[in-house]
C-alpha atoms as a PDB file:
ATOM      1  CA  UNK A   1      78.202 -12.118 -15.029  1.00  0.00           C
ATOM      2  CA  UNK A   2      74.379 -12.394 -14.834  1.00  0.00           C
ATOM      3  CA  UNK A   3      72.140 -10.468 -17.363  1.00  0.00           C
ATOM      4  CA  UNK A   4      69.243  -8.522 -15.744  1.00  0.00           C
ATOM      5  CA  UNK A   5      68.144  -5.304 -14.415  1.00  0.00           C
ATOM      6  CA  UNK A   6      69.837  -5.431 -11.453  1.00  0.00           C
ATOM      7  CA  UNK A   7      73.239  -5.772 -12.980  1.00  0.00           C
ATOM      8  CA  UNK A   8      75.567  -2.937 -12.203  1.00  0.00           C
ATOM      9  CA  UNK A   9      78.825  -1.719 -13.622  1.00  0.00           C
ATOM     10  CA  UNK A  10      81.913  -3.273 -11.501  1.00  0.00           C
ATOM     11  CA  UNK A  11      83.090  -0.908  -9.243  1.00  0.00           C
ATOM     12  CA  UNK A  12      86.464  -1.853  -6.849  1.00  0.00           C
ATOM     13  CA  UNK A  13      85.426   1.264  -4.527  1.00  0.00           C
ATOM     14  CA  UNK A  14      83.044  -1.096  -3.041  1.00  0.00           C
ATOM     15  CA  UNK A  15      84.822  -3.334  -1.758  1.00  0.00           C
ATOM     16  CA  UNK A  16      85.738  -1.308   1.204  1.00  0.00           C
ATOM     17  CA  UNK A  17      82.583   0.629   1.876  1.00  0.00           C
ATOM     18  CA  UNK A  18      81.516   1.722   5.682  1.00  0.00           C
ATOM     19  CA  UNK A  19      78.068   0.092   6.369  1.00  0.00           C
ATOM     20  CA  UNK A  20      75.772   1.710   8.825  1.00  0.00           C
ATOM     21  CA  UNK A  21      74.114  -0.303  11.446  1.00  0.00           C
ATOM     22  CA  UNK A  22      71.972   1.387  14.154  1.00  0.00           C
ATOM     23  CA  UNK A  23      73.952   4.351  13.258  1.00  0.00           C
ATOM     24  CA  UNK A  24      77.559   2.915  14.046  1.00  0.00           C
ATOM     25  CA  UNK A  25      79.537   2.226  11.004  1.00  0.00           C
ATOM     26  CA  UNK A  26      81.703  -1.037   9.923  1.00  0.00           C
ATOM     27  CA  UNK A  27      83.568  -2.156   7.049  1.00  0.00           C
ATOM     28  CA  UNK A  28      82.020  -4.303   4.536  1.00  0.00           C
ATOM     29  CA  UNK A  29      83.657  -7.506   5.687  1.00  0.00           C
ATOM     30  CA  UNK A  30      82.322  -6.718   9.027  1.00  0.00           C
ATOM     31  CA  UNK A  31      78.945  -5.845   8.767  1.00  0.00           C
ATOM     32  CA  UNK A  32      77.175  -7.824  10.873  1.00  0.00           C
ATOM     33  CA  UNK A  33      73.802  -8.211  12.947  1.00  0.00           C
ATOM     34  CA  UNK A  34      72.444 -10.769  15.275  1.00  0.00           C
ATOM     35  CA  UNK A  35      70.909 -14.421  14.037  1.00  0.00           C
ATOM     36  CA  UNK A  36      68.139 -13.376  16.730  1.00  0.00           C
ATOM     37  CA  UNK A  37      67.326 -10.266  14.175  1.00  0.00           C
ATOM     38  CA  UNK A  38      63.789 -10.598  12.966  1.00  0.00           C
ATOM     39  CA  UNK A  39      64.269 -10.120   9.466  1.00  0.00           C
ATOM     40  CA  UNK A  40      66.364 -13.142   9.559  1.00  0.00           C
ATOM     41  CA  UNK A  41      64.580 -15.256  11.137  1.00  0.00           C
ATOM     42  CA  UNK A  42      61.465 -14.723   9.551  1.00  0.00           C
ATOM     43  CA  UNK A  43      61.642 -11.955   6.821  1.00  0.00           C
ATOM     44  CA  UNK A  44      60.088  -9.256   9.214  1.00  0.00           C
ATOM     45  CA  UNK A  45      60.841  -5.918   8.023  1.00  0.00           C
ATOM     46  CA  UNK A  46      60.452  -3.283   5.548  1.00  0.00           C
ATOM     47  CA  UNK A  47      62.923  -2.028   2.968  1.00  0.00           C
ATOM     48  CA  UNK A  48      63.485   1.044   0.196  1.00  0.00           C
ATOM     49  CA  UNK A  49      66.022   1.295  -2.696  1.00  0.00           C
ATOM     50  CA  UNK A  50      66.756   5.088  -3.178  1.00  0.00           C
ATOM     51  CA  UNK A  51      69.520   6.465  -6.117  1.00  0.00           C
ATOM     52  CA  UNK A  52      71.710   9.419  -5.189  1.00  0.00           C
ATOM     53  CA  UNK A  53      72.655  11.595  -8.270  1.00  0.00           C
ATOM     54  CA  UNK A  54      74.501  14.290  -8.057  1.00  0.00           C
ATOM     55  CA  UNK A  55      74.435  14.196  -4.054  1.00  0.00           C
ATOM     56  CA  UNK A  56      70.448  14.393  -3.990  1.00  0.00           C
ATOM     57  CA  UNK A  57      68.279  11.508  -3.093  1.00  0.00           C
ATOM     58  CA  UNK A  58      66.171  11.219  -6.208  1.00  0.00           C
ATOM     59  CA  UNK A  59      62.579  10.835  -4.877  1.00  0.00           C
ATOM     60  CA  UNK A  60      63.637  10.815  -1.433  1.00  0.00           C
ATOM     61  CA  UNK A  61      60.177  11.604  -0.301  1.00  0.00           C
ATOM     62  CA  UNK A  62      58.382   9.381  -2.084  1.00  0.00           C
ATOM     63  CA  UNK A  63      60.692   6.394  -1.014  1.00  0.00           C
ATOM     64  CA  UNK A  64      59.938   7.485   3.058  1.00  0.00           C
ATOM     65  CA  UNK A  65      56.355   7.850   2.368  1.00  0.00           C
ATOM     66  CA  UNK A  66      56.301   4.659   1.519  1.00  0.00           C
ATOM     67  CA  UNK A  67      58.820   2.903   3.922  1.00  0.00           C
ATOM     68  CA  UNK A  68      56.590   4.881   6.885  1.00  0.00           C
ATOM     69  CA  UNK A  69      53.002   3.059   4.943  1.00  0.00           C
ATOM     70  CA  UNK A  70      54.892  -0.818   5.029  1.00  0.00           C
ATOM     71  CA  UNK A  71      56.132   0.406   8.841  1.00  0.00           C
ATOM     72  CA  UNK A  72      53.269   1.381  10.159  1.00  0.00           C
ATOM     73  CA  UNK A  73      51.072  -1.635   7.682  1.00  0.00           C
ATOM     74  CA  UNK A  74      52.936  -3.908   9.890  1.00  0.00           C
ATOM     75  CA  UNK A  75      53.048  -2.630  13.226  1.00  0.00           C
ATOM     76  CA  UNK A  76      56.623  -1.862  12.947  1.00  0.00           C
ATOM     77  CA  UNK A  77      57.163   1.619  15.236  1.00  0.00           C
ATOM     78  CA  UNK A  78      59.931   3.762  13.714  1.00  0.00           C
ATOM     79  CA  UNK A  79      61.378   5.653  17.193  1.00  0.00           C
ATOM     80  CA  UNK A  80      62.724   8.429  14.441  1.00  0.00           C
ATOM     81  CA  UNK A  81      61.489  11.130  12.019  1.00  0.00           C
ATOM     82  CA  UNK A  82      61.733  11.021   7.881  1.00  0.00           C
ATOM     83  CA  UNK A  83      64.062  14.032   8.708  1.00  0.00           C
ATOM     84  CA  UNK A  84      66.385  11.542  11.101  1.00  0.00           C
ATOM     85  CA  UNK A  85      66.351   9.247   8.952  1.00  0.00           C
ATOM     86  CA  UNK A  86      67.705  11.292   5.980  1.00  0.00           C
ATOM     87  CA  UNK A  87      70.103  12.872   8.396  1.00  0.00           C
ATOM     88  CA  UNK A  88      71.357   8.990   8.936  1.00  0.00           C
ATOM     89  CA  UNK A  89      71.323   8.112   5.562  1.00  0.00           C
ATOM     90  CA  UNK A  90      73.811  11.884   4.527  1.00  0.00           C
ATOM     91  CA  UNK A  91      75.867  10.353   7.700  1.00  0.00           C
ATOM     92  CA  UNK A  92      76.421   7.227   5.756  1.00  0.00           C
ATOM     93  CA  UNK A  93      77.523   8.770   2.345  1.00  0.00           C
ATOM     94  CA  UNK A  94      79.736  11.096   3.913  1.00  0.00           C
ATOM     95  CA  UNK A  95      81.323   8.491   5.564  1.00  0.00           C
ATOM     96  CA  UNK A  96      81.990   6.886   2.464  1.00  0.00           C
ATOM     97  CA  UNK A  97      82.718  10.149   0.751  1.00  0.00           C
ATOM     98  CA  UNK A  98      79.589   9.717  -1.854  1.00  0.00           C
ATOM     99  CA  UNK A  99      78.239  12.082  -4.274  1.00  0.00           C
ATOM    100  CA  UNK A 100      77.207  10.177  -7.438  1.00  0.00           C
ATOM    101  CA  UNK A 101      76.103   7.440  -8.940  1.00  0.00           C
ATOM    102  CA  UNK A 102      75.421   5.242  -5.475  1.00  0.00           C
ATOM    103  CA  UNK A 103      72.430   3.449  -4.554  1.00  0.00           C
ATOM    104  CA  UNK A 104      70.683   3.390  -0.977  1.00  0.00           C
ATOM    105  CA  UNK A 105      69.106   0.304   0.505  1.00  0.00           C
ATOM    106  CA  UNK A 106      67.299   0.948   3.838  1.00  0.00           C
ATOM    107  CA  UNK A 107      66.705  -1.538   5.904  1.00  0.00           C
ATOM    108  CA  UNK A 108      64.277  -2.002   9.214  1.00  0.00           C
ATOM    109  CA  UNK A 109      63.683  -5.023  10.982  1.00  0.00           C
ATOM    110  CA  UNK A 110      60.826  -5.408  14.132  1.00  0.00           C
ATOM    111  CA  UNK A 111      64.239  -5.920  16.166  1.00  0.00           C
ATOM    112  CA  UNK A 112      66.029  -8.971  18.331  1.00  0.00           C
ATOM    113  CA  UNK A 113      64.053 -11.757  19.441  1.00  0.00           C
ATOM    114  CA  UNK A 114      64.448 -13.057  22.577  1.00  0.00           C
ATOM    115  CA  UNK A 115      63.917 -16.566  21.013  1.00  0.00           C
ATOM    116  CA  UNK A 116      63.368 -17.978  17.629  1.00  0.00           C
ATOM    117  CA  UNK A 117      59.799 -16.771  16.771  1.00  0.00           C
ATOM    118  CA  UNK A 118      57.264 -15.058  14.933  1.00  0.00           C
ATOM    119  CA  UNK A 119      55.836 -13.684  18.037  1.00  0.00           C
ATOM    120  CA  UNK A 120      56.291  -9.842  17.609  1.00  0.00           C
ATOM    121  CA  UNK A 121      56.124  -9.369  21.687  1.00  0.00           C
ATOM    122  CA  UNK A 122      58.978 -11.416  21.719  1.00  0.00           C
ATOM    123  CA  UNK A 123      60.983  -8.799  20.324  1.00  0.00           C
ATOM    124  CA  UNK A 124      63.862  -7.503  22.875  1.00  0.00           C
ATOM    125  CA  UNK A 125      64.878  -4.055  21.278  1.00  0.00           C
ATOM    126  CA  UNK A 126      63.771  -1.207  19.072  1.00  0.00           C
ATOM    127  CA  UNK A 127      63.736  -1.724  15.393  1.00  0.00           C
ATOM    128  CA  UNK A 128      66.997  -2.766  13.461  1.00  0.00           C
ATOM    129  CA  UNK A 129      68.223   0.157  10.591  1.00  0.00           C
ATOM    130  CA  UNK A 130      70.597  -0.821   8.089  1.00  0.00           C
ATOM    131  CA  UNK A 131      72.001   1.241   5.703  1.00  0.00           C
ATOM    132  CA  UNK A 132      74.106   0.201   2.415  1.00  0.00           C
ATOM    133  CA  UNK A 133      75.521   2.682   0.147  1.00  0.00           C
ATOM    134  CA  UNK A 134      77.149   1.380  -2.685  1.00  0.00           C
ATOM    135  CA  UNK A 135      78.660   2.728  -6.329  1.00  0.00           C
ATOM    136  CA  UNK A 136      76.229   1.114  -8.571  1.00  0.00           C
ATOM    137  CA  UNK A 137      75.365   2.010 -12.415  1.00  0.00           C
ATOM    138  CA  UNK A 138      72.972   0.152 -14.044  1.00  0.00           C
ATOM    139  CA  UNK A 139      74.806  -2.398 -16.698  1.00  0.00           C
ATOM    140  CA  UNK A 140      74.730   0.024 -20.427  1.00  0.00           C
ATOM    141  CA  UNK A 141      74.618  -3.530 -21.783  1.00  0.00           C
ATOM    142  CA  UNK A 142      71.341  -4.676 -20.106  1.00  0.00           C
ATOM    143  CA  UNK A 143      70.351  -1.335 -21.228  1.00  0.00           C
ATOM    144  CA  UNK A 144      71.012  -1.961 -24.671  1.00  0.00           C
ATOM    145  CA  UNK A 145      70.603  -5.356 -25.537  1.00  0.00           C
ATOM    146  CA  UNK A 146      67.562  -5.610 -22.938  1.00  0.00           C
ATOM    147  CA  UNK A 147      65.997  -8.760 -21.039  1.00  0.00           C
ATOM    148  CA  UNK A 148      64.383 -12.248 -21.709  1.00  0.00           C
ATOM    149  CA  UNK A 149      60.956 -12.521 -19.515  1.00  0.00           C
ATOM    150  CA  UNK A 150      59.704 -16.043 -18.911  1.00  0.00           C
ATOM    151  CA  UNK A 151      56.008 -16.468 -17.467  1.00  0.00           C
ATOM    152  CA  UNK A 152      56.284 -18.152 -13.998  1.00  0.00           C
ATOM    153  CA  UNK A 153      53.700 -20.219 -12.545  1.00  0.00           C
ATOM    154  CA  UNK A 154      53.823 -18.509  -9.370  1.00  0.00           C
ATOM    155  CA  UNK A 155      51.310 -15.846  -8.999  1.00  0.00           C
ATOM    156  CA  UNK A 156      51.049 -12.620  -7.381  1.00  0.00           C
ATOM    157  CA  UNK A 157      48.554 -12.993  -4.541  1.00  0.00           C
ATOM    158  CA  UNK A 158      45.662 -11.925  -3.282  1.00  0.00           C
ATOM    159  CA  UNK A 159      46.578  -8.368  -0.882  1.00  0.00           C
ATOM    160  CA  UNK A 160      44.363 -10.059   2.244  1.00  0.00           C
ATOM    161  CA  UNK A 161      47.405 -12.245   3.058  1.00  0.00           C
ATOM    162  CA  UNK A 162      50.572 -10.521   1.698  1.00  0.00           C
ATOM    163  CA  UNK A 163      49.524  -7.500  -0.489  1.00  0.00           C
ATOM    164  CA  UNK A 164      52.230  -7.122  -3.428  1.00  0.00           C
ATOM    165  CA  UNK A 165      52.185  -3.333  -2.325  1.00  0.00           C
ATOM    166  CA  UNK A 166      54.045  -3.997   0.710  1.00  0.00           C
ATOM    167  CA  UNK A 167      57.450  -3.402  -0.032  1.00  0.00           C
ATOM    168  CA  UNK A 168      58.685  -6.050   2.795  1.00  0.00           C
ATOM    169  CA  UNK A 169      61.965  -8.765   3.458  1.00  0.00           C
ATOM    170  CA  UNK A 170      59.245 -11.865   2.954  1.00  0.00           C
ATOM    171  CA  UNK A 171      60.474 -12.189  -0.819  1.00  0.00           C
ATOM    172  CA  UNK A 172      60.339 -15.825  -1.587  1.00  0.00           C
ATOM    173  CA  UNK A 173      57.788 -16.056  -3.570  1.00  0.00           C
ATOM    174  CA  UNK A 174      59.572 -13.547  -6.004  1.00  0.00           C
ATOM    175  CA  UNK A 175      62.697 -15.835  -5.663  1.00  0.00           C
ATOM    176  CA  UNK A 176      60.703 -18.821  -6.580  1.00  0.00           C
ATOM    177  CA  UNK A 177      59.031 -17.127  -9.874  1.00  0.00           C
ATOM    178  CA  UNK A 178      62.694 -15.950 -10.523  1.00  0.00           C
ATOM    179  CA  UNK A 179      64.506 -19.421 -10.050  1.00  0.00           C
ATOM    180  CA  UNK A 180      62.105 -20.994 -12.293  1.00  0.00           C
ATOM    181  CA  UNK A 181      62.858 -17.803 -15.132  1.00  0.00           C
ATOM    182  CA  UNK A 182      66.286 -18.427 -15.103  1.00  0.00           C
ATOM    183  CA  UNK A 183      65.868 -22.109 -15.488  1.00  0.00           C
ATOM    184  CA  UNK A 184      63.573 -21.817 -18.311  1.00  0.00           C
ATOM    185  CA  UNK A 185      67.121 -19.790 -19.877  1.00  0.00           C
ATOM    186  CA  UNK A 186      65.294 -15.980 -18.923  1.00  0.00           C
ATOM    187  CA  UNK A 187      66.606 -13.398 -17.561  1.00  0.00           C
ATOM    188  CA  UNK A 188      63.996 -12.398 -15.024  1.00  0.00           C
ATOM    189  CA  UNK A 189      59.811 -13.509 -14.848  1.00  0.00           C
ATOM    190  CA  UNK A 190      56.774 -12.219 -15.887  1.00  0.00           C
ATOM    191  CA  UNK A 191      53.861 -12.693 -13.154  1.00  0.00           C
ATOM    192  CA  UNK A 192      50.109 -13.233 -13.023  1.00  0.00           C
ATOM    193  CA  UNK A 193      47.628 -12.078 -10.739  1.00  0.00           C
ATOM    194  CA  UNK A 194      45.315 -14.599  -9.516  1.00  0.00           C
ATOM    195  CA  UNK A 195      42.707 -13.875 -12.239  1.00  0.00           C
ATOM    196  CA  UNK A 196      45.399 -14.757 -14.630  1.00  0.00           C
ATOM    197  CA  UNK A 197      46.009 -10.627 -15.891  1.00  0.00           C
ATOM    198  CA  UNK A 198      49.556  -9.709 -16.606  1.00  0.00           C
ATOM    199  CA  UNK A 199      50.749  -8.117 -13.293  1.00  0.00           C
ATOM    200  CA  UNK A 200      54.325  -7.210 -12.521  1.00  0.00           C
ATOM    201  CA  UNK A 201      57.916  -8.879 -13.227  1.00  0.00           C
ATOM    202  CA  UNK A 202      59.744 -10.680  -9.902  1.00  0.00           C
ATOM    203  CA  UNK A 203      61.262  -7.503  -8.914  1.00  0.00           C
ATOM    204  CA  UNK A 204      60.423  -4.682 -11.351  1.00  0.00           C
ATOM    205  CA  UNK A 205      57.208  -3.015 -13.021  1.00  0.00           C
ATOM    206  CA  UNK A 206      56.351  -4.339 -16.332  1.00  0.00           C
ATOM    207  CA  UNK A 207      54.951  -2.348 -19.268  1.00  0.00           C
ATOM    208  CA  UNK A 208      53.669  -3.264 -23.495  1.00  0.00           C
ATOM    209  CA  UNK A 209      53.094  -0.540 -25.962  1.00  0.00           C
ATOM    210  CA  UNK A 210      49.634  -1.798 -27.877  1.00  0.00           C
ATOM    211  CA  UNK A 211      48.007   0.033 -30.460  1.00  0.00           C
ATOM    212  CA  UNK A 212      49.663   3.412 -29.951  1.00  0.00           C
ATOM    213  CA  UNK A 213      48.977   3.406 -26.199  1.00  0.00           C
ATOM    214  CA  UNK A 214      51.346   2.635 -23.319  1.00  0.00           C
ATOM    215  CA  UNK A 215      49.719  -0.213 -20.879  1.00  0.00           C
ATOM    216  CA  UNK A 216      50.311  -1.221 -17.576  1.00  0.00           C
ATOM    217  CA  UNK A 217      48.508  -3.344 -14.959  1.00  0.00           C
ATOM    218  CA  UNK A 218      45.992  -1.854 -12.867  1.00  0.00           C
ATOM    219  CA  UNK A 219      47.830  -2.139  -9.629  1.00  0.00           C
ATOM    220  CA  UNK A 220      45.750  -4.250  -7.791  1.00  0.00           C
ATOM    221  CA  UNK A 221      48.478  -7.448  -7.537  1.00  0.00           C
ATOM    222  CA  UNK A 222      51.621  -5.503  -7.959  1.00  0.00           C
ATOM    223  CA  UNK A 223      54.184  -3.687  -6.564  1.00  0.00           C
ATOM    224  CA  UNK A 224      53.449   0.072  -5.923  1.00  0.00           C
ATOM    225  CA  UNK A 225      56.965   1.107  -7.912  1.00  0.00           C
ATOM    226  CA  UNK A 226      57.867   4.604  -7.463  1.00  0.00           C
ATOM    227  CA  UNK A 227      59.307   4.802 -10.584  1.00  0.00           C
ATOM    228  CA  UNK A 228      56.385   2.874 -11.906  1.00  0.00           C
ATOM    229  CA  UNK A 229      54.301   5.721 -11.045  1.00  0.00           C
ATOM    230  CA  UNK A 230      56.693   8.307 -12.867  1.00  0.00           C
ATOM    231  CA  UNK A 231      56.176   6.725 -15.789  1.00  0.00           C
ATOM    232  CA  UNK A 232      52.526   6.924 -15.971  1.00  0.00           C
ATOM    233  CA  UNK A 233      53.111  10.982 -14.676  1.00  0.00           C
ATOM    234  CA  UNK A 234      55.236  11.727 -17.271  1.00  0.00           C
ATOM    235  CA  UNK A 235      52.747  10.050 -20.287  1.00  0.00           C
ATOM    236  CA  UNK A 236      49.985  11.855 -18.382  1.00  0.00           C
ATOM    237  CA  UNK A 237      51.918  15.160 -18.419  1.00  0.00           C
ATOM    238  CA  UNK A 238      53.148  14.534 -22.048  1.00  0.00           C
ATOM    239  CA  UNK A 239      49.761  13.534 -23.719  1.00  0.00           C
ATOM    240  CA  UNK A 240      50.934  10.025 -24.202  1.00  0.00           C
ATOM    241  CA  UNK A 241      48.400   7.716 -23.845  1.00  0.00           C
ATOM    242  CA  UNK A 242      48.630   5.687 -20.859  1.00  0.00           C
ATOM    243  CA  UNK A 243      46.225   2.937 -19.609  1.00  0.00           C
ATOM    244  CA  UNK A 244      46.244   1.057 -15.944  1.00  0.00           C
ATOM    245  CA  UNK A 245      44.016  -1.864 -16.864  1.00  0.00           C
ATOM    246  CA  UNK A 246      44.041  -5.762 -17.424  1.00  0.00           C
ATOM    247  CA  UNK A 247      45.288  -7.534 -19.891  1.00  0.00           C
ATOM    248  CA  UNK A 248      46.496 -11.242 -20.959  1.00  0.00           C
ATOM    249  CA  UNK A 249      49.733 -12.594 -22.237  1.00  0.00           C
ATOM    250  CA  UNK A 250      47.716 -12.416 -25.545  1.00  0.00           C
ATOM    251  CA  UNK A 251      48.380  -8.968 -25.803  1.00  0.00           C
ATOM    252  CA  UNK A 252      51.805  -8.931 -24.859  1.00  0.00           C
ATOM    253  CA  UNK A 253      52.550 -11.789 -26.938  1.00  0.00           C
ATOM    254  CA  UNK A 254      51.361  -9.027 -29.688  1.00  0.00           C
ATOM    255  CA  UNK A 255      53.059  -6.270 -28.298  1.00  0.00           C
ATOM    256  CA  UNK A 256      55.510  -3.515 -30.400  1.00  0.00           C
ATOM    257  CA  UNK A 257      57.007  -2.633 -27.141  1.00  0.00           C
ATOM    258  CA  UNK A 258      57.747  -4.302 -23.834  1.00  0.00           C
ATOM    259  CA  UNK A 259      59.872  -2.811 -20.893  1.00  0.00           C
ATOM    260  CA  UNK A 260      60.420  -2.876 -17.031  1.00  0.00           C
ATOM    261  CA  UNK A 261      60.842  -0.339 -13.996  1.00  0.00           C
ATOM    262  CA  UNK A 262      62.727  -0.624 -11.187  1.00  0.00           C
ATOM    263  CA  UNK A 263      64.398   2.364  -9.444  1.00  0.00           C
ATOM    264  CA  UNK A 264      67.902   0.972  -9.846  1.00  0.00           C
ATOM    265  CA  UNK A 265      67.779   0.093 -13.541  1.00  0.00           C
ATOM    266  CA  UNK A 266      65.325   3.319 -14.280  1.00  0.00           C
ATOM    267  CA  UNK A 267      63.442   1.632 -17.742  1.00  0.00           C
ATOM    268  CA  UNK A 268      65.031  -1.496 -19.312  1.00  0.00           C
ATOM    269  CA  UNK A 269      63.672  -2.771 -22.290  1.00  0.00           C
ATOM    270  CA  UNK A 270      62.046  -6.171 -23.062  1.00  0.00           C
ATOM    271  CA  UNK A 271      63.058  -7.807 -26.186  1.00  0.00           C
ATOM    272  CA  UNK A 272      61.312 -10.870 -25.639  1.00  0.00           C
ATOM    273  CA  UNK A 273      59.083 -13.184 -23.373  1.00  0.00           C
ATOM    274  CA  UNK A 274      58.346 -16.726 -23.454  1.00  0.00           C
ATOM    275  CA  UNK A 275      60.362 -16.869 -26.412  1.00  0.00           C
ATOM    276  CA  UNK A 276      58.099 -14.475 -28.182  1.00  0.00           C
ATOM    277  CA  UNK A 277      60.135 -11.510 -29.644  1.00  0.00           C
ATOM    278  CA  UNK A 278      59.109  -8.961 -29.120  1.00  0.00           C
ATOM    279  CA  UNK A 279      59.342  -6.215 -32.093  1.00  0.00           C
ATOM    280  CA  UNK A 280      58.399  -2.687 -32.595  1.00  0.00           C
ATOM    281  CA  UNK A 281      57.273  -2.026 -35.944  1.00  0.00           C
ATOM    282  CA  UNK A 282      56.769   1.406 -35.765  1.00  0.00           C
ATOM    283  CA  UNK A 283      59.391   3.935 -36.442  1.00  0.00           C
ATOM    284  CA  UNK A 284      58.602   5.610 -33.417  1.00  0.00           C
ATOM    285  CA  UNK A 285      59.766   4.309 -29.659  1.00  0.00           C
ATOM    286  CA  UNK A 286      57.307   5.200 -26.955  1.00  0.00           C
ATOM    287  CA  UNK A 287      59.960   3.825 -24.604  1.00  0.00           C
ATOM    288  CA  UNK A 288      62.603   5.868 -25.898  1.00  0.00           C
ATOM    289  CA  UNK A 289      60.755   8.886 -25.397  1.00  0.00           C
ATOM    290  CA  UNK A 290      59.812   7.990 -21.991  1.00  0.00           C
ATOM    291  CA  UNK A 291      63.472   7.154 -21.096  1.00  0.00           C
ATOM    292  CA  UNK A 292      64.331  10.518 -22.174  1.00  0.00           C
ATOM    293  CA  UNK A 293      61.815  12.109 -19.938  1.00  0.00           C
ATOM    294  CA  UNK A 294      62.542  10.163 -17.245  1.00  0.00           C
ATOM    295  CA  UNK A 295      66.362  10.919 -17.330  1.00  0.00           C
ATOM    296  CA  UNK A 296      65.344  14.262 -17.979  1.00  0.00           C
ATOM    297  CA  UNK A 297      63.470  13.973 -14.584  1.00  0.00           C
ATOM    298  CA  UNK A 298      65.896  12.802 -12.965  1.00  0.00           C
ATOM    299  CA  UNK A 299      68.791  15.718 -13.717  1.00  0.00           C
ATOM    300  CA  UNK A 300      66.019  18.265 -12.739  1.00  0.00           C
ATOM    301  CA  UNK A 301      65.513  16.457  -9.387  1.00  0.00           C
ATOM    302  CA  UNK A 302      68.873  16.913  -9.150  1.00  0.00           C
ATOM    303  CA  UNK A 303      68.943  20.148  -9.461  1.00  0.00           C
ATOM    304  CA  UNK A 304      66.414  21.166  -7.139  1.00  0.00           C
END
């Protein structure tokens, strides 16, 4: 079994599961959609991961704000409503008879082609909506025993030709900086912005606690993680310092704490990166704490 953040608890239900495609359903095995599809052919489309706990869509919102900001970034028209879409998504888990512990990936493509092409007025149909519901729990052993992060080469680029924001199917370049991680024996990869400041991890957020202080990037070269953003809310809103700025593997060579985001995995800690452990010295766990409040903020979501 692989070790990372997106490792999930086995789970036999999901074998079976009823996939949504354009709002007809199929069974796993069945699933299919054309070769003519834009996002096949040339990664064009737009994607969001969303949890369901307790039947509610933790941070439903947020997740459609953003899909609607990559859709309409790219000139992708969406011929429904957040509220259709939600509708769709409800459709999907009562089909499958879902109430806990399942996560959501959305999927929209620009549509068929009418030819292999990037041109997008080649495009034959309306946009392409895929939804996959399965039972996945974050692995309690990646939880406990954390991840290895290994510094690719690859850097996060510049956001005039594909801003890390964009939350799109292009993800090669994350593949790349991950292929050459787990060939250097890591789990997942640490990335650079082009100025050579720690930015983001391959396909999560990335975080150091330094001298009493939680850090983070500055967001300019990395992905806009929802539950990134928690994060820094919940040190705002619990007076623990929390800085967005730049910093060098220097620091985080030094750091007593080191953990990633991601929406699936929630916070998963770092315990060591480039072969550097990395060792909290302190009593105290800043990333404790903010796992509590973040699981704390996600039963109250729940609830409301």
């Amino acid at each position: 079994m692989i070790h990372g953040t997106h490792n999930a608890e086995v789970d036999q239900r999901n074998e079976n599961i009823w996939i949504s495609i354009n709002g007809a359903f199929f069974r796993r095995n069945e699933a299919k959609i054309s070769v003519f599809d834009s996002g096949y052919l040339v990664g064009d489309g737009v994607w969001e991961g969303i949890r369901l706990h307790h039947g509610v869509l933790v941070f439903v919102d947020d997740h459609l704000r953003r899909l609607w900001t990559a859709a309409k970034a790219t000139g992708i028209e969406l011929p429904f409503s957040k509220d259709a879409l939600i509708t769709s998504i409800h459709d999907t888990l009562n089909k499958n008879e879902m109430k806990d512990g399942v996560h959501v990936r959305v999927m929209v493509t620009r549509g068929i082609k009418k030819t292999p092409s990037q041109d997008p007025r080649l495009t034959i149909s309306g946009p392409n909506v895929v939804i996959i519901a399965e039972y996945k729990k974050a692995s309690s052993e990646t939880k406990r025993k954390g991840i290895t992060l290994f510094t690719s080469s690859f850097r996060r680029g510049q956001p005039d030709y594909l801003d890390p924001k964009l939350n799109c199917h292009s993800k090669l370049h994350e593949v790349q900086a991950l292929i050459q991680a787990i060939e250097a024996g890591a789990d997942e990869a640490l990335m650079l912005d082009v100025n050579g400041f720690v930015s983001t991890c391959n396909a999560t957020n990335f975080f150091i606690v330094k001298d009493g202080a939680v850090w983070t990037s500055t967001g300019a070269y990395c992905m806009n993680g929802i539950t990134r953003q928690k994060v820094i809310d919940l040190c705002q809103s619990n007076n623990i310092p929390c800085f967005q700025k730049n910093f060098s593997l220097y620091d985080v060579y030094s750091a007593d704490e080191a953990f990633v985001t991601g929406t699936f995995g929630g916070l998963t800690p770092v315990n060591s990166i480039d072969g550097k452990a990395i060792k909290n010295q302190s009593d105290f766990s800043f990333l404790k704490q903010l796992n509590d409040l973040y699981e704390e903020l996600i039963v109250n979501e729940s609830k409301s």
